[in-house]
C-alpha atoms as a PDB file:
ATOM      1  CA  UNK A   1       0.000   0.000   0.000  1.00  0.00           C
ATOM      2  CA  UNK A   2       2.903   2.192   0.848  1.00  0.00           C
ATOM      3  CA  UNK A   3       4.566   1.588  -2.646  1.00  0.00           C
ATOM      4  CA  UNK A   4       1.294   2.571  -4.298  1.00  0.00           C
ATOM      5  CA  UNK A   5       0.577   5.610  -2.385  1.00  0.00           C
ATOM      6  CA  UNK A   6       4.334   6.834  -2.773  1.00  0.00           C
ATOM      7  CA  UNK A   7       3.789   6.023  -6.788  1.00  0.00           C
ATOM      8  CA  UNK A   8       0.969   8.687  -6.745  1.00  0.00           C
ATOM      9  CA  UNK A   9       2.714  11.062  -5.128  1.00  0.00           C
ATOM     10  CA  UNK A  10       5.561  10.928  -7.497  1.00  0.00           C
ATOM     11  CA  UNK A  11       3.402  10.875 -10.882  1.00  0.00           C
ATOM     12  CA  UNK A  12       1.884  14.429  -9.520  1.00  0.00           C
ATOM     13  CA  UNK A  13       5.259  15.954  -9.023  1.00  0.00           C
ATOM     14  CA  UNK A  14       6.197  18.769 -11.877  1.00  0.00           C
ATOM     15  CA  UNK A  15       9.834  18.740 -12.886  1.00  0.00           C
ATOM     16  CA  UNK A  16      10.353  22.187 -13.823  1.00  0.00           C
ATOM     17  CA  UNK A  17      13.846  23.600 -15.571  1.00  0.00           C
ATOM     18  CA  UNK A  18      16.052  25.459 -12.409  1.00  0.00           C
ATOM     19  CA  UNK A  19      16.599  28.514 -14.519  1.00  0.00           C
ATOM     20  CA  UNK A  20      20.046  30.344 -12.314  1.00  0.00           C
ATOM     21  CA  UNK A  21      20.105  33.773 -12.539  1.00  0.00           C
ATOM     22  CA  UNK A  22      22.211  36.474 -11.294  1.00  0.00           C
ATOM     23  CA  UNK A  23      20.583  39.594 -11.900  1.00  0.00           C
ATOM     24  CA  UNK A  24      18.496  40.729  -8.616  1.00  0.00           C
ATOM     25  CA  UNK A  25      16.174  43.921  -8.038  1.00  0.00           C
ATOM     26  CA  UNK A  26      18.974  45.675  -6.578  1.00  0.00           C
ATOM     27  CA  UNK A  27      21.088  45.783  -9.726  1.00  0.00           C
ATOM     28  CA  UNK A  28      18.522  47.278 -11.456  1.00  0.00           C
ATOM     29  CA  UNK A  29      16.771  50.417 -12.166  1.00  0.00           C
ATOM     30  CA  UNK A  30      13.558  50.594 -10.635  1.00  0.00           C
ATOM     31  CA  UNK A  31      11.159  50.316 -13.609  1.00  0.00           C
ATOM     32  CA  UNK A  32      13.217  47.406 -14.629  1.00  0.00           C
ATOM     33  CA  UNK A  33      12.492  45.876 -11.503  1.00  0.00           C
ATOM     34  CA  UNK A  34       9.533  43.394 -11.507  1.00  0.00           C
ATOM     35  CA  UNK A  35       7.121  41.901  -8.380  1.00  0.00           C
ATOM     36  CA  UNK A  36       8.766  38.002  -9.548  1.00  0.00           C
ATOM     37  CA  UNK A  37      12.275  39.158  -9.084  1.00  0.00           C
ATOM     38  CA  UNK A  38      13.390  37.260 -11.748  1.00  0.00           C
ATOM     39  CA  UNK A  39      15.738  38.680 -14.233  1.00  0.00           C
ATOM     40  CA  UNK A  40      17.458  37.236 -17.281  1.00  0.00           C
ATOM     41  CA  UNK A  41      19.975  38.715 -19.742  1.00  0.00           C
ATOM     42  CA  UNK A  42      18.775  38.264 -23.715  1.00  0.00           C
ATOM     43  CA  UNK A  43      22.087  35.757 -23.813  1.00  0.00           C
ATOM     44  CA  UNK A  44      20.784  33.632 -21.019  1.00  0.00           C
ATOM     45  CA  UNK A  45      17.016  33.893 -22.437  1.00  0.00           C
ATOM     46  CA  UNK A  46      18.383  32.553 -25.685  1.00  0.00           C
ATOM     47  CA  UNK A  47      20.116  29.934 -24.051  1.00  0.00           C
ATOM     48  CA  UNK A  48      17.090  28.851 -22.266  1.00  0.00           C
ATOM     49  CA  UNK A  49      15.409  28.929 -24.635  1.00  0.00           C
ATOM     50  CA  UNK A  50      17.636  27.202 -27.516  1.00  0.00           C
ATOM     51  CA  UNK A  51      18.211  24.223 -24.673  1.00  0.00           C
ATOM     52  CA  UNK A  52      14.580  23.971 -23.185  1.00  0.00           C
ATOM     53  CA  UNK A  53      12.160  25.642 -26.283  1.00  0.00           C
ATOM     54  CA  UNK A  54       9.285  22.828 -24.887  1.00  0.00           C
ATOM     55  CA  UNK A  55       9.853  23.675 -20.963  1.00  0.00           C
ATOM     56  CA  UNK A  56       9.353  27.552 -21.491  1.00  0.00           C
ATOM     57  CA  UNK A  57       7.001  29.964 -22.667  1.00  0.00           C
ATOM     58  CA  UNK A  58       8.652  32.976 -24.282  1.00  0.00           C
ATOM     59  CA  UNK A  59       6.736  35.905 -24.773  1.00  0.00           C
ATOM     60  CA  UNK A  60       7.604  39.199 -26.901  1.00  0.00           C
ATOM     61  CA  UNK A  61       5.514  42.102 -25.425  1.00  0.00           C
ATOM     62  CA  UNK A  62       6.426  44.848 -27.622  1.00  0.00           C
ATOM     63  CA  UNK A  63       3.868  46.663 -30.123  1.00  0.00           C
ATOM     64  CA  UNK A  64       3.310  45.344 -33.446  1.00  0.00           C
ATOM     65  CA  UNK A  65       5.295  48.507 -35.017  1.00  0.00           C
ATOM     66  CA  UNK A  66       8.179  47.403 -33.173  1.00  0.00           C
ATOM     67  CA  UNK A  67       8.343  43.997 -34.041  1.00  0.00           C
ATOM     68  CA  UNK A  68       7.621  44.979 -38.114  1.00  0.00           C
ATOM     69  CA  UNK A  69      10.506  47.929 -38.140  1.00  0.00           C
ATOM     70  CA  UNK A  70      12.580  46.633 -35.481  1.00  0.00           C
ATOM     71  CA  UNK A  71      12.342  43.165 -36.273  1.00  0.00           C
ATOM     72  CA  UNK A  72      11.910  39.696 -34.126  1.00  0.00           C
ATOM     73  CA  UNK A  73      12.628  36.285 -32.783  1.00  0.00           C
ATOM     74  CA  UNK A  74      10.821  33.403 -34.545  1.00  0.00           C
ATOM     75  CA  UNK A  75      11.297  31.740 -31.251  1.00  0.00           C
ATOM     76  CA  UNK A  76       9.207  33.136 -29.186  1.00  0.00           C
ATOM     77  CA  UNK A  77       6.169  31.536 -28.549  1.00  0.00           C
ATOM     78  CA  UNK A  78       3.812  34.449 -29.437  1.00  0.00           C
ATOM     79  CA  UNK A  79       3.485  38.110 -29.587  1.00  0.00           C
ATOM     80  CA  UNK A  80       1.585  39.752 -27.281  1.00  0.00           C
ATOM     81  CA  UNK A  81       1.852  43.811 -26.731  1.00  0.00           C
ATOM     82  CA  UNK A  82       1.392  44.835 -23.316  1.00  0.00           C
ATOM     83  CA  UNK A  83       1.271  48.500 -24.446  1.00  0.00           C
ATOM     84  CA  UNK A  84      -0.372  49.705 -27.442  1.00  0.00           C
ATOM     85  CA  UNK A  85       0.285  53.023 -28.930  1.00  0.00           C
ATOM     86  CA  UNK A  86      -2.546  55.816 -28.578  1.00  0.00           C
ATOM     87  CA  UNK A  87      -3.011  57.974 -31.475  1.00  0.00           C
ATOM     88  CA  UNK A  88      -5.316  60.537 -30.093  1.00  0.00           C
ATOM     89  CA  UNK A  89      -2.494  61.572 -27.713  1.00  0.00           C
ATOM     90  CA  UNK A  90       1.229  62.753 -28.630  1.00  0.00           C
ATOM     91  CA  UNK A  91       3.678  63.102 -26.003  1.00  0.00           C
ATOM     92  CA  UNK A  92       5.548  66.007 -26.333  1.00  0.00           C
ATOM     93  CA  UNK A  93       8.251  65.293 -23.332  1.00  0.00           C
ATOM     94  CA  UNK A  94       9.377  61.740 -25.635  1.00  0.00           C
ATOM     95  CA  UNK A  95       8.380  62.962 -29.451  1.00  0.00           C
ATOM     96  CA  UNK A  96       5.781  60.116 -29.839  1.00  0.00           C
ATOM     97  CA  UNK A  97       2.370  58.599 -29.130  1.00  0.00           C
ATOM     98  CA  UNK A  98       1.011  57.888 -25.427  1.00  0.00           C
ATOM     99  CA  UNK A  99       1.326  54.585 -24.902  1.00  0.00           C
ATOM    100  CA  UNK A 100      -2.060  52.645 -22.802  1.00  0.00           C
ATOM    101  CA  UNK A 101      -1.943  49.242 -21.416  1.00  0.00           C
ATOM    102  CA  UNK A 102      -3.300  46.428 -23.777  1.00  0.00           C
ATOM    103  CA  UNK A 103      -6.480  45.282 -21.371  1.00  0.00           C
ATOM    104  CA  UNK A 104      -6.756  42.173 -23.344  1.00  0.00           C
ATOM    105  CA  UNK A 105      -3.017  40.822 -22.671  1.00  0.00           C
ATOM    106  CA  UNK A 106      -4.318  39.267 -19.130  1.00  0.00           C
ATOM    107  CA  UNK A 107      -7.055  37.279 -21.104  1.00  0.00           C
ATOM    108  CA  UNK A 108      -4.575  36.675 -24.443  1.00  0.00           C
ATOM    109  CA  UNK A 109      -1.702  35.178 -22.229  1.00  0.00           C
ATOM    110  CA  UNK A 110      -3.612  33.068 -19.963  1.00  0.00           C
ATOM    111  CA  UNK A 111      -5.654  31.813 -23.255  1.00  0.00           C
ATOM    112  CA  UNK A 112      -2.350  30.853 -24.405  1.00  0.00           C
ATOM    113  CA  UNK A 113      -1.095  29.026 -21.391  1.00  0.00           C
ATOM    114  CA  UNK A 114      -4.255  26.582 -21.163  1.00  0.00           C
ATOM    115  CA  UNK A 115      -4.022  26.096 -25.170  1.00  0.00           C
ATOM    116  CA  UNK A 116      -0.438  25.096 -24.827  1.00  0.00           C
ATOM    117  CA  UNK A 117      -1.496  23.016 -21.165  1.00  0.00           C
ATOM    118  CA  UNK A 118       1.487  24.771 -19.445  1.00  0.00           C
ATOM    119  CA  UNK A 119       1.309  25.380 -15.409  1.00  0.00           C
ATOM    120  CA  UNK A 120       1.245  27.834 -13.255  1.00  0.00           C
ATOM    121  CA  UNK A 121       4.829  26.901 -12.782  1.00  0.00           C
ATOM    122  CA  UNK A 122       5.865  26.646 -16.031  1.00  0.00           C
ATOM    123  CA  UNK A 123       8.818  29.246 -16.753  1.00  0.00           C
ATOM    124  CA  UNK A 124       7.747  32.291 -18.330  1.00  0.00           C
ATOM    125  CA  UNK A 125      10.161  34.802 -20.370  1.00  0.00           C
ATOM    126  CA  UNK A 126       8.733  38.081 -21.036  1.00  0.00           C
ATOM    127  CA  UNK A 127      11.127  40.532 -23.298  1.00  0.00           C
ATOM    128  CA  UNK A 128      10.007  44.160 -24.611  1.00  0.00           C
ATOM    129  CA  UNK A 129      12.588  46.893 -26.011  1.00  0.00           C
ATOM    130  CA  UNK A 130      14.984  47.350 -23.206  1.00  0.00           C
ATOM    131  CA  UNK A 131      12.982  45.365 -20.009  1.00  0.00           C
ATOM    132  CA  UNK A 132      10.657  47.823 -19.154  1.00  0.00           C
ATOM    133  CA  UNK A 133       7.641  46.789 -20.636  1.00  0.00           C
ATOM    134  CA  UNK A 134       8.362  43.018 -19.517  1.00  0.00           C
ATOM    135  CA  UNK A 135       9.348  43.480 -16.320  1.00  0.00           C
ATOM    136  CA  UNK A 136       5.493  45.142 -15.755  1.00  0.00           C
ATOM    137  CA  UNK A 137       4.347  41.604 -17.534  1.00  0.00           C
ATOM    138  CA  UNK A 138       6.143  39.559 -15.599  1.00  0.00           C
ATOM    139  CA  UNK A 139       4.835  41.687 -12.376  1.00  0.00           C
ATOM    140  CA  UNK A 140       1.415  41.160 -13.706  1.00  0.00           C
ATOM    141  CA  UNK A 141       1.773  37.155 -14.663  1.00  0.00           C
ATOM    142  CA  UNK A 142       3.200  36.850 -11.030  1.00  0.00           C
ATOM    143  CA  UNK A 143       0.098  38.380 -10.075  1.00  0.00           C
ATOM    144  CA  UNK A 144      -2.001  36.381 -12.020  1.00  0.00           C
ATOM    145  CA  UNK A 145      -0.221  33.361  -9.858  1.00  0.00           C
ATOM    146  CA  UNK A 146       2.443  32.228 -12.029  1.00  0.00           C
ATOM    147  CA  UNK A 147       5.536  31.468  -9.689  1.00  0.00           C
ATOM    148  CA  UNK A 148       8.308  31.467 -12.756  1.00  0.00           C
ATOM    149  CA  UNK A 149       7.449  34.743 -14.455  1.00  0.00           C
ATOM    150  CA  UNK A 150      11.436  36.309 -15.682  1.00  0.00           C
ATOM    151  CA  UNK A 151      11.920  39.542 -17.163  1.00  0.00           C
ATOM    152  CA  UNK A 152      14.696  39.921 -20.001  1.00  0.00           C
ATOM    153  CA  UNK A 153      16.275  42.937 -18.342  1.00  0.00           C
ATOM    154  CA  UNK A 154      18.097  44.130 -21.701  1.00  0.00           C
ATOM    155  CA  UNK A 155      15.062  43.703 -23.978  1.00  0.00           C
ATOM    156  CA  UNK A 156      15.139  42.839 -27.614  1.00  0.00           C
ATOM    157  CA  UNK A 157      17.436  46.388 -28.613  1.00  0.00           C
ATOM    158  CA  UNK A 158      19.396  47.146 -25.560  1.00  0.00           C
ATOM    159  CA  UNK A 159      20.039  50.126 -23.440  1.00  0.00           C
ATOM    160  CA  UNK A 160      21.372  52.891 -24.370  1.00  0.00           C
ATOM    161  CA  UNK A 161      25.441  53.719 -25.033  1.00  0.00           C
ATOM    162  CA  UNK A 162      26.175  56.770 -22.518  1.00  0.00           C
ATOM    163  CA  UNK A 163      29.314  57.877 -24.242  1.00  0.00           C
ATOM    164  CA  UNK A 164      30.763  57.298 -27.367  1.00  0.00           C
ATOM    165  CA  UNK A 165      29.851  57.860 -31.459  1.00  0.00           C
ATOM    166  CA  UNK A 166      27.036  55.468 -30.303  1.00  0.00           C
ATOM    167  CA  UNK A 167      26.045  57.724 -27.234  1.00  0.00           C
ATOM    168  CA  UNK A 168      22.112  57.510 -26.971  1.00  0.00           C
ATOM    169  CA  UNK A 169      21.856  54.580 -29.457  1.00  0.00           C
ATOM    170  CA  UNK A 170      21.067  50.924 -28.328  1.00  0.00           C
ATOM    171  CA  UNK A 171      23.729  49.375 -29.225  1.00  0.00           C
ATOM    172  CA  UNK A 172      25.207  48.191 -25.605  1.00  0.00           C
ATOM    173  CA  UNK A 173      23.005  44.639 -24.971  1.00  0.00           C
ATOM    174  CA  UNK A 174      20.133  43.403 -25.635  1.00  0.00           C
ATOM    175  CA  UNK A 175      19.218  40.074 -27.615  1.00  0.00           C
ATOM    176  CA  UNK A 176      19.738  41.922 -31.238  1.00  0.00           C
ATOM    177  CA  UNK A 177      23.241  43.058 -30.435  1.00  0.00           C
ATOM    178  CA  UNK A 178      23.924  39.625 -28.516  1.00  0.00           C
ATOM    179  CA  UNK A 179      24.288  37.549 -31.849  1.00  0.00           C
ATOM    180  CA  UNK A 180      21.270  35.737 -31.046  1.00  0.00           C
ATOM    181  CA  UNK A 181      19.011  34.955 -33.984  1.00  0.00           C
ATOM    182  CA  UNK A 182      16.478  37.453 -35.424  1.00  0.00           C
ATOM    183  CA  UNK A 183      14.347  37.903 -38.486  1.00  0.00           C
ATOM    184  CA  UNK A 184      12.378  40.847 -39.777  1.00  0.00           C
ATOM    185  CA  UNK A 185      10.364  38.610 -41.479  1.00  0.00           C
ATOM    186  CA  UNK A 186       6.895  38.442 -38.733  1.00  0.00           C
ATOM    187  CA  UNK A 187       5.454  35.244 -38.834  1.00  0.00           C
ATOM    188  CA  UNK A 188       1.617  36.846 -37.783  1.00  0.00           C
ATOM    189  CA  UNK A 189       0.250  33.163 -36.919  1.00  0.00           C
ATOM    190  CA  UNK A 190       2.343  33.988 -33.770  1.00  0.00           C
ATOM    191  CA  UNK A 191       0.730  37.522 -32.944  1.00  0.00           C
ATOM    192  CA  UNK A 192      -1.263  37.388 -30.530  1.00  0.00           C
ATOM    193  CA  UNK A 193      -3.047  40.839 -30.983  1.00  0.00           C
ATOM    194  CA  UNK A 194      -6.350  42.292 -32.411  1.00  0.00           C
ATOM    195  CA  UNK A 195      -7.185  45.927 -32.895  1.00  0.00           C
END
């Protein structure tokens, strides 16, 4: 009886990837900084990804612009803007549109996560620009009650060179400038996104 009741116990367990990480609130900026607390580079999310593509879920939150100009990963699982770009209001402090929060992302991403039958505890990788964007995704996933919700701190572009020819540019990190692959070729069976 003993053996049986130990066999059930063990068929219920999850075994989940243990994703290391190095990066902690404290070495970041604060709206870089997410409620999960967990932080990858772009060259560890690639890794993670590359190594464990059917143990993760990895999610671009940028706009649809973005990913069209800027380009994209065909790895990620889907696209799915947290932000959105309001045209009936310009900021003049940044030179561009107001961006609002996408209300539908909650409903898109969790839609996603039962189609695909992933857990609460499945690992999560949210990237955006430069890990601003994602790190409010991952806050909002961890919310939501997902326990492995990371952040790609240097986003799909980078941050910003302080000094240099490149000064203001994104050229310092960031998965584009880490050599991992991109495309600007969209495949839009993975955007998630109506407007």
């Amino acid at each position: 009886m003993f053996v049986f009741f130990s066999f059930l116990l063990t068929t219920t367990v999850s075994y989940a990837i243990d994703i290391k990480t190095t990066i902690t609130n404290a070495d970041l900026i604060k709206k870089k900084q997410s409620e999960s607390n967990k932080y990858l580079t772009a060259a560890e999310a690639h890794n993670i990804v590359k190594q464990h593509d059917d143990e993760v879920l990895f999610v671009d939150v940028r706009t649809l612009a973005e990913i069209e100009f800027v380009g994209w990963v065909p790895m990620v699982d889907a696209v799915i803007p947290y932000m959105s770009n309001d045209f009936d209001e310009w900021n003049e402090k940044k030179y561009r549109y107001s961006k609002v929060i996408n209300g539908d992302f909650p409903i898109v991403f969790e839609g996603l996560m039962a189609k695909k039958g992933l857990s609460k505890d499945t690992p999560i990788i949210f990237m955006c620009r430069s890990g601003t964007r994602s790190s409010k995704a991952a806050s909002l996933a961890t919310k939501l009650g997902y326990s492995n919700a990371y952040t790609v701190v240097d986003g799909f572009e980078g941050d910003k060179a302080k000094e240099g020819s490149d000064k203001g540019h994104r050229v310092v990190n960031g998965w584009k400038n880490s050599g991992a692959p991109w495309d600007y070729k969209v495949d839009i069976n993975k955007v998630l996104f109506n407007q």
